[in-house]
C-alpha atoms as a PDB file:
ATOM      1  CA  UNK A   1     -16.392  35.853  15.263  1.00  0.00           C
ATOM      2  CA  UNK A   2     -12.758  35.740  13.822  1.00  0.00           C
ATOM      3  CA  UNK A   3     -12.156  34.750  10.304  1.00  0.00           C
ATOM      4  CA  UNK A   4      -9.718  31.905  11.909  1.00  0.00           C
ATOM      5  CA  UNK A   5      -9.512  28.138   9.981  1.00  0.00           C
ATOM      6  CA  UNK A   6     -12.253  26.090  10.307  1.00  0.00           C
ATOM      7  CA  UNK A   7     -10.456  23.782  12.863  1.00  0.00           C
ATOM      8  CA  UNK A   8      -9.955  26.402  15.567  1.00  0.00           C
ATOM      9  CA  UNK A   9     -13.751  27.267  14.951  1.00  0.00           C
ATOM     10  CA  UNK A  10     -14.627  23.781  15.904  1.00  0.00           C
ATOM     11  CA  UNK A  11     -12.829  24.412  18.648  1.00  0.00           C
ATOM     12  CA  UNK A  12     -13.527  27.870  19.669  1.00  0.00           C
ATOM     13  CA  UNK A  13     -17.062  26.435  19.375  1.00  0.00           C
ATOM     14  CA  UNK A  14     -16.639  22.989  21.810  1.00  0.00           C
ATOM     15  CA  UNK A  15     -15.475  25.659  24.472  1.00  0.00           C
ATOM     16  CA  UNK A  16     -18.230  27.696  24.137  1.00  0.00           C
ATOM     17  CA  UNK A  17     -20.397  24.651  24.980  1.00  0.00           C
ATOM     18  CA  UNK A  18     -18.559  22.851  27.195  1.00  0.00           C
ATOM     19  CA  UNK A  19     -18.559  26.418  29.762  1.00  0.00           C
ATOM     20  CA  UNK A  20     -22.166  25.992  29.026  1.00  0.00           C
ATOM     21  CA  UNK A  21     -23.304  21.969  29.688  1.00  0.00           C
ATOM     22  CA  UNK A  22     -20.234  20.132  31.762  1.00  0.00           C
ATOM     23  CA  UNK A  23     -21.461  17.112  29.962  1.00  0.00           C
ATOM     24  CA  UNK A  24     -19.086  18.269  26.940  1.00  0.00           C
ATOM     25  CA  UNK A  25     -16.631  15.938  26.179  1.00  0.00           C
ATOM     26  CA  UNK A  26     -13.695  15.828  23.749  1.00  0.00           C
ATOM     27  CA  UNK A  27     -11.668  13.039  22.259  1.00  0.00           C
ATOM     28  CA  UNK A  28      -8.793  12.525  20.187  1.00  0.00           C
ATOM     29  CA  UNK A  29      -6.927  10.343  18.189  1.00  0.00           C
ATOM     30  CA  UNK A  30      -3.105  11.789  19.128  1.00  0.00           C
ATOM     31  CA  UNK A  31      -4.417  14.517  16.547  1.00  0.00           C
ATOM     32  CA  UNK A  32      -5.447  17.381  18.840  1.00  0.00           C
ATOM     33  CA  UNK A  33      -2.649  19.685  17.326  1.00  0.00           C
ATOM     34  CA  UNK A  34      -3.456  19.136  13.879  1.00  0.00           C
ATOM     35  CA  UNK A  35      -7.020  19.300  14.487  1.00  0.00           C
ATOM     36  CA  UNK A  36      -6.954  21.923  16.368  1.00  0.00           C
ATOM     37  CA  UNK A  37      -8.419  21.098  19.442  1.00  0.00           C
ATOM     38  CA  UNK A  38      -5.407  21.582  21.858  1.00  0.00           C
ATOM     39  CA  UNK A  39      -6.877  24.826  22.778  1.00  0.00           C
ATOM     40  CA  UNK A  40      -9.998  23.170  24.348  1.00  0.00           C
ATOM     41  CA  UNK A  41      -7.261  20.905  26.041  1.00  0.00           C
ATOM     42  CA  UNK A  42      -6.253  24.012  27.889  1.00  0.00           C
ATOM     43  CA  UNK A  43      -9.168  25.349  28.781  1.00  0.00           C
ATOM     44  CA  UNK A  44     -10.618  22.446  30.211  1.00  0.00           C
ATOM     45  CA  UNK A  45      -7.978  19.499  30.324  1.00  0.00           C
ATOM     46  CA  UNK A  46      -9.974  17.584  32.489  1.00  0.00           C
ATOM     47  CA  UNK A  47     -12.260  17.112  29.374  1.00  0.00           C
ATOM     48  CA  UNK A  48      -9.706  16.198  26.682  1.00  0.00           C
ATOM     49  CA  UNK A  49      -9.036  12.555  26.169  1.00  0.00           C
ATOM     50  CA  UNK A  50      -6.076  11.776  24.038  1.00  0.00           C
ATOM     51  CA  UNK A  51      -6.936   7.890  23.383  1.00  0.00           C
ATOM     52  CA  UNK A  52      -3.338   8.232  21.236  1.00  0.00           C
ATOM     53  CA  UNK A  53      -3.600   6.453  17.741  1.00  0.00           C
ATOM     54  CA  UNK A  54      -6.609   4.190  18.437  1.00  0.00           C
ATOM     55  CA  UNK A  55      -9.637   5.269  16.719  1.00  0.00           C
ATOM     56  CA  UNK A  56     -11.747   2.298  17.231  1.00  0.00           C
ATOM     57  CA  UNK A  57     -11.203   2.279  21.065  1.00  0.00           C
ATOM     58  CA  UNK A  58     -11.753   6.365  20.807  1.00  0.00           C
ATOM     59  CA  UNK A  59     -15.294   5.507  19.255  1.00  0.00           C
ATOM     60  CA  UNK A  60     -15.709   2.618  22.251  1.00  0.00           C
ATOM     61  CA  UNK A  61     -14.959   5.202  24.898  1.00  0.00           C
ATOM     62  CA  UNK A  62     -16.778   7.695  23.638  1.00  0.00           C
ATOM     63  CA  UNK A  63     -20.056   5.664  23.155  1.00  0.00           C
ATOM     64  CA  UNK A  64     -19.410   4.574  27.067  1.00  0.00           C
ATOM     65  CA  UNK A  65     -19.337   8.180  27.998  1.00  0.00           C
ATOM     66  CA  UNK A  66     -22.654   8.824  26.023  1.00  0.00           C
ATOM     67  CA  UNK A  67     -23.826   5.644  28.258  1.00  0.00           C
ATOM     68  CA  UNK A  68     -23.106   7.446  30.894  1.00  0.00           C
ATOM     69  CA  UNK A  69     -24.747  10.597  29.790  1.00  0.00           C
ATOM     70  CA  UNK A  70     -22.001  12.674  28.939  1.00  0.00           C
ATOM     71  CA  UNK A  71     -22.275  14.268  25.369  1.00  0.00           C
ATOM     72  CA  UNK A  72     -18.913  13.117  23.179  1.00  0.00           C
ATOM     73  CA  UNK A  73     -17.337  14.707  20.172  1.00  0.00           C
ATOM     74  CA  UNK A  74     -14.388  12.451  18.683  1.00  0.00           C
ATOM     75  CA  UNK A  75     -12.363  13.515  15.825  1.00  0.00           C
ATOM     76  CA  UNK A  76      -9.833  12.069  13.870  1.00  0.00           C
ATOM     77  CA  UNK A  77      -8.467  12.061   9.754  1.00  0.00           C
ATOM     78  CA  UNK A  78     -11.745  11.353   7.876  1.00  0.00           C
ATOM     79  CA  UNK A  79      -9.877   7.895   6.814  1.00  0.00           C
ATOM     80  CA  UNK A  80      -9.502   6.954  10.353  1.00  0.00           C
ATOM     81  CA  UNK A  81     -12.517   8.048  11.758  1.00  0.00           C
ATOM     82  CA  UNK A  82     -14.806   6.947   8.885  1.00  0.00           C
ATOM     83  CA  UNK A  83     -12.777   3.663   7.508  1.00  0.00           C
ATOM     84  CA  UNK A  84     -10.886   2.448  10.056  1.00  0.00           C
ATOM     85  CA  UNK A  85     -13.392   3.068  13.082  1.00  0.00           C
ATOM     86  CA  UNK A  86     -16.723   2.550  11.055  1.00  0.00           C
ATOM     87  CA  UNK A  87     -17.565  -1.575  13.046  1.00  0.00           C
ATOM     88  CA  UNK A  88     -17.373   0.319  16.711  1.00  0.00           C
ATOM     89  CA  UNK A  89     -19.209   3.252  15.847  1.00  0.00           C
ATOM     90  CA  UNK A  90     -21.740   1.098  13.658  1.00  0.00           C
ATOM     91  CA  UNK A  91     -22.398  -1.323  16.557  1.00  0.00           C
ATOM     92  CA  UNK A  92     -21.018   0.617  20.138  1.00  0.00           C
ATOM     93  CA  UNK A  93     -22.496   4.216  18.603  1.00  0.00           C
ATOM     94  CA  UNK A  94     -25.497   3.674  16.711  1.00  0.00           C
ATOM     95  CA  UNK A  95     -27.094   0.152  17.268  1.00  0.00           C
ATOM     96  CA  UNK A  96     -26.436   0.853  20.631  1.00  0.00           C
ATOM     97  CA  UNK A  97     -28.580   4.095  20.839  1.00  0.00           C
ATOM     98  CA  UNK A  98     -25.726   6.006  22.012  1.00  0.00           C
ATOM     99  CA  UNK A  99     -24.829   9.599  20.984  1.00  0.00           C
ATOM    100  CA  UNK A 100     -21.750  10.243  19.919  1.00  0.00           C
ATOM    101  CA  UNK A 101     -20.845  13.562  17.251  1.00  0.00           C
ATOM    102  CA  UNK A 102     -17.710  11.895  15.413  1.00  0.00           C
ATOM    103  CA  UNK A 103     -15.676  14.236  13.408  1.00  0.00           C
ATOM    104  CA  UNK A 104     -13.571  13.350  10.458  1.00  0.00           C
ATOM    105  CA  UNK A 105     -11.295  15.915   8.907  1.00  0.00           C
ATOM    106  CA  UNK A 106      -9.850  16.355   5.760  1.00  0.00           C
ATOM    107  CA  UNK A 107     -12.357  14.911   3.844  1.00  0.00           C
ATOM    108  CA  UNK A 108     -11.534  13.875   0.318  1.00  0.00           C
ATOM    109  CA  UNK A 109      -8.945  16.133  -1.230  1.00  0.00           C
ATOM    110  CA  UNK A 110      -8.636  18.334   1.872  1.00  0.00           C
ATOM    111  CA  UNK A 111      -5.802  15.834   2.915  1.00  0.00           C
ATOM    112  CA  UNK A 112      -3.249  17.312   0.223  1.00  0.00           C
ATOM    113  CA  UNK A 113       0.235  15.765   0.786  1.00  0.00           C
ATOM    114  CA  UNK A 114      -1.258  12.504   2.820  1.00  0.00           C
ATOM    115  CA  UNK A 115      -2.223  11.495  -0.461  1.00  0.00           C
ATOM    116  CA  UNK A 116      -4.372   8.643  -1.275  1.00  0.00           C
ATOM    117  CA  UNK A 117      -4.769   6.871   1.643  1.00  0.00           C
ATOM    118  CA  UNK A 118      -5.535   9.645   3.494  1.00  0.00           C
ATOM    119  CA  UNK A 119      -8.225  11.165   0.776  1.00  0.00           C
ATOM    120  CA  UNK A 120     -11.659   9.895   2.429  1.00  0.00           C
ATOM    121  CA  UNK A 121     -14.023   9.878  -0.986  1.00  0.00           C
ATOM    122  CA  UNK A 122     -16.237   7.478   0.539  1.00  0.00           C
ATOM    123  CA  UNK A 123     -16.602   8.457   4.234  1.00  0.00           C
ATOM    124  CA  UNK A 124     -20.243   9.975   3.482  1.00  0.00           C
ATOM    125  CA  UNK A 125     -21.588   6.639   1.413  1.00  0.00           C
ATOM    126  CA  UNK A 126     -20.333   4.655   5.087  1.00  0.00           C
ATOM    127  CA  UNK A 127     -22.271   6.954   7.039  1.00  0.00           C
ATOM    128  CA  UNK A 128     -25.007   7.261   4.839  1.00  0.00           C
ATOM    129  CA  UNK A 129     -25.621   3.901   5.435  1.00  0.00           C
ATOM    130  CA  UNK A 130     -26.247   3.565   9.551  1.00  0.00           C
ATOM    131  CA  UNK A 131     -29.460   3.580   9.978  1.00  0.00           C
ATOM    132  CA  UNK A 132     -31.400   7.329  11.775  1.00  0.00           C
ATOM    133  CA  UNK A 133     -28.091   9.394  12.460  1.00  0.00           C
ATOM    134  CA  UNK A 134     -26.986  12.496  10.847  1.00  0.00           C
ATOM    135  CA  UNK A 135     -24.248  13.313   7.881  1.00  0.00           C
ATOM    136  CA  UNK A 136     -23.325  16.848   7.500  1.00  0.00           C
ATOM    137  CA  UNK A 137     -20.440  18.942   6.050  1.00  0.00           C
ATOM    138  CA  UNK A 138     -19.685  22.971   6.809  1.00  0.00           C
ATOM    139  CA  UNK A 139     -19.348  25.122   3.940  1.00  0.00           C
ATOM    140  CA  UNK A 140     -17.955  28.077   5.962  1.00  0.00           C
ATOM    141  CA  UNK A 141     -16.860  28.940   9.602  1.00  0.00           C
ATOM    142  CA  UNK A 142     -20.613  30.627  10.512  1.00  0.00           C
ATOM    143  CA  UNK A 143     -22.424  27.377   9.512  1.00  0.00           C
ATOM    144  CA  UNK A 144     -19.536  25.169  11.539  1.00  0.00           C
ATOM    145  CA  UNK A 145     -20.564  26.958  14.551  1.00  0.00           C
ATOM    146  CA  UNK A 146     -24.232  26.536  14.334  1.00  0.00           C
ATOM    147  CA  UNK A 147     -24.509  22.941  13.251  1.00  0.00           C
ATOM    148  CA  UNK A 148     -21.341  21.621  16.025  1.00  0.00           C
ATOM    149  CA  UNK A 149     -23.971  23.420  18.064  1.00  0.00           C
ATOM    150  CA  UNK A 150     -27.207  21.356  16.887  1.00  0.00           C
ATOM    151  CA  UNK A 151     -25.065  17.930  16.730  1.00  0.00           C
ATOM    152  CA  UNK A 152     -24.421  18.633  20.690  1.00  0.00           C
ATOM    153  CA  UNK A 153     -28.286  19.073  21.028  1.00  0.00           C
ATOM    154  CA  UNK A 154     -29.446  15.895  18.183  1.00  0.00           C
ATOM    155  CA  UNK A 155     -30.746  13.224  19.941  1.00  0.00           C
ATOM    156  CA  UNK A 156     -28.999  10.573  17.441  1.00  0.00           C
ATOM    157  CA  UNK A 157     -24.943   9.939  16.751  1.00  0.00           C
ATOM    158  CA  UNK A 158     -23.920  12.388  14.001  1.00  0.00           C
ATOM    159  CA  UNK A 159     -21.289  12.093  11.630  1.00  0.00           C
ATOM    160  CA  UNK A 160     -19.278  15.841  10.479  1.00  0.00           C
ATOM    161  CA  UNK A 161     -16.715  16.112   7.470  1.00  0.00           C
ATOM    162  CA  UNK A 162     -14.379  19.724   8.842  1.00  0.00           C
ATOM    163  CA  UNK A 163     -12.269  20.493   6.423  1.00  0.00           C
ATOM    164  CA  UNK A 164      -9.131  21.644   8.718  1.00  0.00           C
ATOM    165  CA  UNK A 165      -7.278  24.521   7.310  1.00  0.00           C
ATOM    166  CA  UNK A 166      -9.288  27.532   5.828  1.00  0.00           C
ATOM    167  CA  UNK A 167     -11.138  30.162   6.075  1.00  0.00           C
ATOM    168  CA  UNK A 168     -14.227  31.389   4.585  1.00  0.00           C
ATOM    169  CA  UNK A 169     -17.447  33.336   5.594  1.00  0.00           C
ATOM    170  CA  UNK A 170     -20.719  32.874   3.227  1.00  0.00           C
ATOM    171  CA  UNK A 171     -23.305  33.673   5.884  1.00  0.00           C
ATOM    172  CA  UNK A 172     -23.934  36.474   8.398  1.00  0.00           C
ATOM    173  CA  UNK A 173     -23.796  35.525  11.599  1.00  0.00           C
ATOM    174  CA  UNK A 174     -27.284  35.869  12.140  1.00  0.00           C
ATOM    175  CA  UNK A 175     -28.463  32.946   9.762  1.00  0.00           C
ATOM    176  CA  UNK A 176     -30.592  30.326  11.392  1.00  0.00           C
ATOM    177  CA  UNK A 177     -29.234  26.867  10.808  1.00  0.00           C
ATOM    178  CA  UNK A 178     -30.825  23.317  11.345  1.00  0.00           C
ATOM    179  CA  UNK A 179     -29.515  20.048  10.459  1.00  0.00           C
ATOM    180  CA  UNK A 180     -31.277  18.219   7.956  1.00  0.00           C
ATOM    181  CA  UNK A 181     -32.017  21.117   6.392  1.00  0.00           C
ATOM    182  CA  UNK A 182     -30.140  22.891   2.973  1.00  0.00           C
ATOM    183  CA  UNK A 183     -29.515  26.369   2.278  1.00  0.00           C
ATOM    184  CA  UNK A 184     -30.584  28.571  -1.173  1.00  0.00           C
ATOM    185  CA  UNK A 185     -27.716  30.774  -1.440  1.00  0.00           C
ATOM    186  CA  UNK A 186     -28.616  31.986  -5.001  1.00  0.00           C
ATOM    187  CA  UNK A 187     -32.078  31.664  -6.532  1.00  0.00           C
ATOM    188  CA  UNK A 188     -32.266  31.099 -10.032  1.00  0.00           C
ATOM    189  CA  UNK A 189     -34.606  29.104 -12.939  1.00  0.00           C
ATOM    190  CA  UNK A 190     -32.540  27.686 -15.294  1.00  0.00           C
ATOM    191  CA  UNK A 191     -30.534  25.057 -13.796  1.00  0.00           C
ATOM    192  CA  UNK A 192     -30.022  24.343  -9.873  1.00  0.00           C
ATOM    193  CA  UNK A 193     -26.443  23.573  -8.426  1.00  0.00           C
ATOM    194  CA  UNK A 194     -26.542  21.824  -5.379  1.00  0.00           C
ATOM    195  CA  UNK A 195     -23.295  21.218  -3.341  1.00  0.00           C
ATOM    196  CA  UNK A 196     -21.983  20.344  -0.447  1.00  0.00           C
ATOM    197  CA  UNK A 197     -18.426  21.393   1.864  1.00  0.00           C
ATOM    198  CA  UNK A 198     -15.836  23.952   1.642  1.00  0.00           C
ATOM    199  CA  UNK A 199     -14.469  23.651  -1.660  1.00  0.00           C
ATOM    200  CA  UNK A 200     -17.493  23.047  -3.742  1.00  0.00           C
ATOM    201  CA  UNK A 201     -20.168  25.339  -2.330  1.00  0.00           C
ATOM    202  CA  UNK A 202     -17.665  28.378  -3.295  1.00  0.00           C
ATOM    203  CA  UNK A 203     -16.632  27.490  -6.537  1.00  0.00           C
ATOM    204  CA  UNK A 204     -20.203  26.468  -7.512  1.00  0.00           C
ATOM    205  CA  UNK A 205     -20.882  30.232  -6.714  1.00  0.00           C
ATOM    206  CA  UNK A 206     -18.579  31.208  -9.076  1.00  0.00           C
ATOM    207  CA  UNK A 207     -19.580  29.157 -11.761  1.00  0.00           C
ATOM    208  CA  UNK A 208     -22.856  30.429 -11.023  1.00  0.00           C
ATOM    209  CA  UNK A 209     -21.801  34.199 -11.599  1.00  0.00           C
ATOM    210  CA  UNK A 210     -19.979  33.578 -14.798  1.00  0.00           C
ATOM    211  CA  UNK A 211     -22.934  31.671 -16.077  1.00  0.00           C
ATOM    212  CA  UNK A 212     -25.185  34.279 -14.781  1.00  0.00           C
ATOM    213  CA  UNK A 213     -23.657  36.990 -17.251  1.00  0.00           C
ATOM    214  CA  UNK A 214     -24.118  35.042 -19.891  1.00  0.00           C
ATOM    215  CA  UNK A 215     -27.871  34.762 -19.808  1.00  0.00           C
ATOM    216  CA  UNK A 216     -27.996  31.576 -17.780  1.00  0.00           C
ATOM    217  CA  UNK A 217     -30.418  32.012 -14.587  1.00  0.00           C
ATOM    218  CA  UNK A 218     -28.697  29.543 -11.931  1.00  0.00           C
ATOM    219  CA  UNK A 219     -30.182  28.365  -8.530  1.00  0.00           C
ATOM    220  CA  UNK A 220     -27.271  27.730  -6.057  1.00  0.00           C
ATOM    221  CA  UNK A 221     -27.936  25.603  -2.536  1.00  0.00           C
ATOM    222  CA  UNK A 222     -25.853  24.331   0.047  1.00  0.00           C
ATOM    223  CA  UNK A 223     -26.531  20.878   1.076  1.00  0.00           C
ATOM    224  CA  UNK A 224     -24.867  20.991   4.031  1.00  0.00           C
ATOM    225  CA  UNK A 225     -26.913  17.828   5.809  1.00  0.00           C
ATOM    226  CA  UNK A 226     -26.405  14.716   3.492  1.00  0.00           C
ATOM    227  CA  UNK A 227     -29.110  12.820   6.266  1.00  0.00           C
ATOM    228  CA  UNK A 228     -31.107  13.455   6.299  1.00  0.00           C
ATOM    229  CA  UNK A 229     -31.471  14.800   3.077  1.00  0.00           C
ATOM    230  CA  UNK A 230     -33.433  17.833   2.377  1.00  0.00           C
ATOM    231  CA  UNK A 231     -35.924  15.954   0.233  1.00  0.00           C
ATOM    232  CA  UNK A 232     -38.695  19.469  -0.321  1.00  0.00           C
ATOM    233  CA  UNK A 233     -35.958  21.449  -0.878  1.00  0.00           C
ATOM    234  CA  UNK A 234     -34.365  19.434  -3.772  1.00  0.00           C
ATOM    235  CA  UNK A 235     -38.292  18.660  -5.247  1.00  0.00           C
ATOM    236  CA  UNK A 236     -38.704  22.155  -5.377  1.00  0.00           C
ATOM    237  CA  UNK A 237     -35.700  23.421  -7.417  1.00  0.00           C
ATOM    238  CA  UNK A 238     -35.566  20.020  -9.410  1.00  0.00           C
ATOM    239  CA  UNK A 239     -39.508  21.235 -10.713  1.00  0.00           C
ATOM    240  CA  UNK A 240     -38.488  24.788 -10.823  1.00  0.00           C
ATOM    241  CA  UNK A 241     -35.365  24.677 -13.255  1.00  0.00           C
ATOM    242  CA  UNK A 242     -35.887  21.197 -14.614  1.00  0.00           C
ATOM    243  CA  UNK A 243     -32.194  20.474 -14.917  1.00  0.00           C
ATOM    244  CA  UNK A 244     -30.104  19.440 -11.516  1.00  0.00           C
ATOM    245  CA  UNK A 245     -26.114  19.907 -10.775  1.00  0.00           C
ATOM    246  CA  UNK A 246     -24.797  17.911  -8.077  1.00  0.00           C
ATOM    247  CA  UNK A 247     -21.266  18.493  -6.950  1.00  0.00           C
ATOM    248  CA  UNK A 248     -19.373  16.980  -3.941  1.00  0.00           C
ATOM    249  CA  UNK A 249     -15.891  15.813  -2.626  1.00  0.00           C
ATOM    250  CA  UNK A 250     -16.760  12.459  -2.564  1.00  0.00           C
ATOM    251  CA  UNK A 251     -17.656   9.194  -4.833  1.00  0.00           C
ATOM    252  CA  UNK A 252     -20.619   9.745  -6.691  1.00  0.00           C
ATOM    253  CA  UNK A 253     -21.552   6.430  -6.594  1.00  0.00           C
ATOM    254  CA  UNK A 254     -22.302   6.630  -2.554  1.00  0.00           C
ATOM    255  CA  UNK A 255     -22.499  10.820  -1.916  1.00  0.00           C
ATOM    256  CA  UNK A 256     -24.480  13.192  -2.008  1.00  0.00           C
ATOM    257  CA  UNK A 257     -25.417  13.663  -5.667  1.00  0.00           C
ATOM    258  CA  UNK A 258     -26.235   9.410  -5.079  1.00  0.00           C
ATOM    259  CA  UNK A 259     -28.992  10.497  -2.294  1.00  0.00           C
ATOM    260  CA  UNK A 260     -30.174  13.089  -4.710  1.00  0.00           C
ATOM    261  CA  UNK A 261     -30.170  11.070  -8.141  1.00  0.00           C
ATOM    262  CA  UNK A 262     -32.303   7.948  -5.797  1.00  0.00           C
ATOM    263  CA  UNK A 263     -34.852  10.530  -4.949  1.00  0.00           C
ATOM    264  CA  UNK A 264     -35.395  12.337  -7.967  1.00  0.00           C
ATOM    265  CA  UNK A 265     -35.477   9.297  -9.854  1.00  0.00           C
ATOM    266  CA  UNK A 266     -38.663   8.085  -7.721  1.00  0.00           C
ATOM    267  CA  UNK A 267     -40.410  11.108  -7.764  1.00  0.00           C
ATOM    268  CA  UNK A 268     -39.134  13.803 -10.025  1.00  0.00           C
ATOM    269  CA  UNK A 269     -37.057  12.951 -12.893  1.00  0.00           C
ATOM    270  CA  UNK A 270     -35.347  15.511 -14.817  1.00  0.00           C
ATOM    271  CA  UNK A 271     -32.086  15.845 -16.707  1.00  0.00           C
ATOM    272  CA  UNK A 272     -29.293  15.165 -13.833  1.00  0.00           C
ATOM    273  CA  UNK A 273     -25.123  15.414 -13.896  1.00  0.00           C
ATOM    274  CA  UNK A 274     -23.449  14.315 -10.935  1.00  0.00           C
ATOM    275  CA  UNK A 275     -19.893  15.187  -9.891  1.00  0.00           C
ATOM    276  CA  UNK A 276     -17.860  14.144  -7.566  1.00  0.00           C
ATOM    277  CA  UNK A 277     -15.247  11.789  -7.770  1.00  0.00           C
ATOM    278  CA  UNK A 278     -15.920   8.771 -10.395  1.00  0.00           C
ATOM    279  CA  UNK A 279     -14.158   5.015  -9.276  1.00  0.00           C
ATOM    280  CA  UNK A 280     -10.806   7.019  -8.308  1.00  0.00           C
ATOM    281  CA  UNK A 281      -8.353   7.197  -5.289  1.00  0.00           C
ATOM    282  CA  UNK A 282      -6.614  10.121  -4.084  1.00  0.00           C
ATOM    283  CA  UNK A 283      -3.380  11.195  -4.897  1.00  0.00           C
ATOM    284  CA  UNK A 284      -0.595  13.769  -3.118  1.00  0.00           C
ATOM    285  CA  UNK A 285      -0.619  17.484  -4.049  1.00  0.00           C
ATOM    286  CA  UNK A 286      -1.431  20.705  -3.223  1.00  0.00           C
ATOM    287  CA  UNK A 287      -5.130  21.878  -3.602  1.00  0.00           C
ATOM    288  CA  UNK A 288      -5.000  23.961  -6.493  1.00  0.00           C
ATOM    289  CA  UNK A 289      -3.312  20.725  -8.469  1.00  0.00           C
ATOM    290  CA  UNK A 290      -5.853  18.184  -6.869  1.00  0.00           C
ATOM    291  CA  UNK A 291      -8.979  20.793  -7.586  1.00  0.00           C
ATOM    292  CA  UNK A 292      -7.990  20.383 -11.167  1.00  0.00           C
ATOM    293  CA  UNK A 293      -7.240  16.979 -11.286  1.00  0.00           C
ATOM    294  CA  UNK A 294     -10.533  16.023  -9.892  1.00  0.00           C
ATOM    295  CA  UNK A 295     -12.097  19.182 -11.664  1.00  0.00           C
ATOM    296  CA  UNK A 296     -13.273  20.405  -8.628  1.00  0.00           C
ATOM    297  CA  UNK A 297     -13.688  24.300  -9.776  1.00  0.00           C
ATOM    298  CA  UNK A 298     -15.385  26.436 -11.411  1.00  0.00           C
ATOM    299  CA  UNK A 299     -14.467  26.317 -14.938  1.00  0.00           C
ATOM    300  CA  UNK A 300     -15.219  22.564 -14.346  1.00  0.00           C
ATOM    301  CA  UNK A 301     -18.831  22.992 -13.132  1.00  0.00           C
ATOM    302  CA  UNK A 302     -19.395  25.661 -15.998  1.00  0.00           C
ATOM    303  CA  UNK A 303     -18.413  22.910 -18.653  1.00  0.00           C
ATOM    304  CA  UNK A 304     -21.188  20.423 -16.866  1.00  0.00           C
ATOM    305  CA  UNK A 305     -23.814  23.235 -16.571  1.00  0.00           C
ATOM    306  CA  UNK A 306     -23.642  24.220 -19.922  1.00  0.00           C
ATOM    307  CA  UNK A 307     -23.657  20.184 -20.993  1.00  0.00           C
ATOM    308  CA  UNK A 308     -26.654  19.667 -18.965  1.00  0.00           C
ATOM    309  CA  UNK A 309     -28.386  22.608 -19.797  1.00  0.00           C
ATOM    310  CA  UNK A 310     -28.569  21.022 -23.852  1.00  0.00           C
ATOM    311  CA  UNK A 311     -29.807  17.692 -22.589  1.00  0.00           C
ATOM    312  CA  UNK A 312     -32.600  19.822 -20.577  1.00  0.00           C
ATOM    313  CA  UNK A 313     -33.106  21.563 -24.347  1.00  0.00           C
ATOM    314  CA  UNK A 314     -33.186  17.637 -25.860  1.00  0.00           C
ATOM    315  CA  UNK A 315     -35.366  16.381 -23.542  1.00  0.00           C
ATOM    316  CA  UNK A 316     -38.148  19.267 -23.779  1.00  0.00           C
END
């Protein structure tokens, strides 16, 4: 597999299915250029839709087709596919039983020069909230493939964050992948970082190496299904280290480190920081600027670590 962006991935990989199952069907939002999927247009343009800018009717069509037994993936902006279309594929989607994989892209800061109303930081606390389907985000173009490949096969709607442009590669391509499931991509006993999506998976592992040299063992997993939520997995390395890091692109208040915080607070409590986003809304720039305005990096996450890490001393 070529080290393309993470959008002609998605595509790459909705080809790859669709030559397999002619229930495979695509729609779009007048976005198929930006998101990449004008290549599947041309390979099979008999399976594109292009409902032009009408999200809410994409999500109505595309719970029809499921109706009708096709299998639907519909992507749009995170904003418009979360926000705007979130009543249809609520009702038509998921109280209907339907099955439809919607896609938002450029999740949170990931929409750079759109600025703020563009920047989806709540787009996983909406989905979060419909009842059975599935929330995931891909941390790097190996895991992309897989899971687009287990949403076509879930028997539920699914909701995916793609962060568009990009590249990176933190698995081999031989790594077994299940939604629902998180992945341990550093083991560690001090403190365990757990974090979800392009941008924060990497630069947790590189707070996790600088820590590392300086005596601090650090546990580092990839939640890359939000729901379900890996509930043994975080249970485990909340008992083992006693001390849990969560770190998304997203509201805290409704994310990630949210689903984590509710269930270690039932049945494991330990000394907990959650990042993320806190009450804000997005702003313009380019993603170095808006990964240190939201202090989405590494030397960011090494600050919290070490901060948590002295309440975990306190507390024992």
């Amino acid at each position: 597999m070529e080290d393309k962006d993470m959008r002609d991935i998605y595509s790459d990989t909705l080809c790859e299915l669709a030559s397999q199952n002619e229930d495979i069907i695509v729609l779009d939002a007048d976005l198929s250029g930006a998101n990449g999927i004008s290549s599947f247009g041309k390979k099979f343009p008999e399976r594109l839709i292009n409902v032009g800018v009408a999200e809410a009717n994409m999500v109505g069509i595309a719970s029809g087709l499921s109706a009708g037994g096709m299998i639907p993936f519909a992507s749009s902006f995170a904003c418009f596919a979360a926000r705007r279309a979130f009543d249809q594929f609520f009702i038509s989607s998921n109280y209907a039983k339907c099955r439809v994989n919607l896609v938002g892209t450029d999740p949170g800061i990931s929409a750079l020069y759109n600025g703020g109303t563009h920047m989806a930081f709540e787009d996983i606390g909406l989905m979060r909230s419909v009842p059975k389907m599935i929330v995931f985000e891909p941390s790097d173009i190996v895991s992309l493939k897989a899971l687009v490949k287990k949403a076509a096969e879930a028997p539920v709607s699914t909701y995916m964050r793609l962060h568009r442009k990009g590249t990176t590669r933190l698995y081999d391509e031989s790594e077994k992948f299940e939604l629902g499931k998180g992945k341990v991509l550093v083991d560690g006993s001090d403190i365990a970082i757990f974090a979800t999506g392009f941008i924060l998976v990497k630069e947790a592992l590189e707070a996790a190496a600088y820590l590392e040299k300086h005596g601090i063992s650090v546990a580092v997993i990839d939640m890359m299904t939000v729901k379900p939520l890996d509930e043994e997995l975080v249970l485990k390395y909340a008992e083992k280290t006693g001390a849990v890091l969560t770190c998304e692109n997203h509201q805290v208040s409704t994310g990630m480190g949210s689903a984590v915080a509710a269930l270690l607070a039932e049945k494991m409590p330990v000394p907990l920081c959650l990042h993320g986003v806190k009450d804000q809304f997005g702003e313009v720039g380019d993603l170095e600027y808006l990964k240190q305005r939201f202090g989405f990096n590494s030397v960011k996450i090494v600050e919290l670590a070490q901060k948590l890490l002295l309440r975990k001393k306190a507390a024992e």
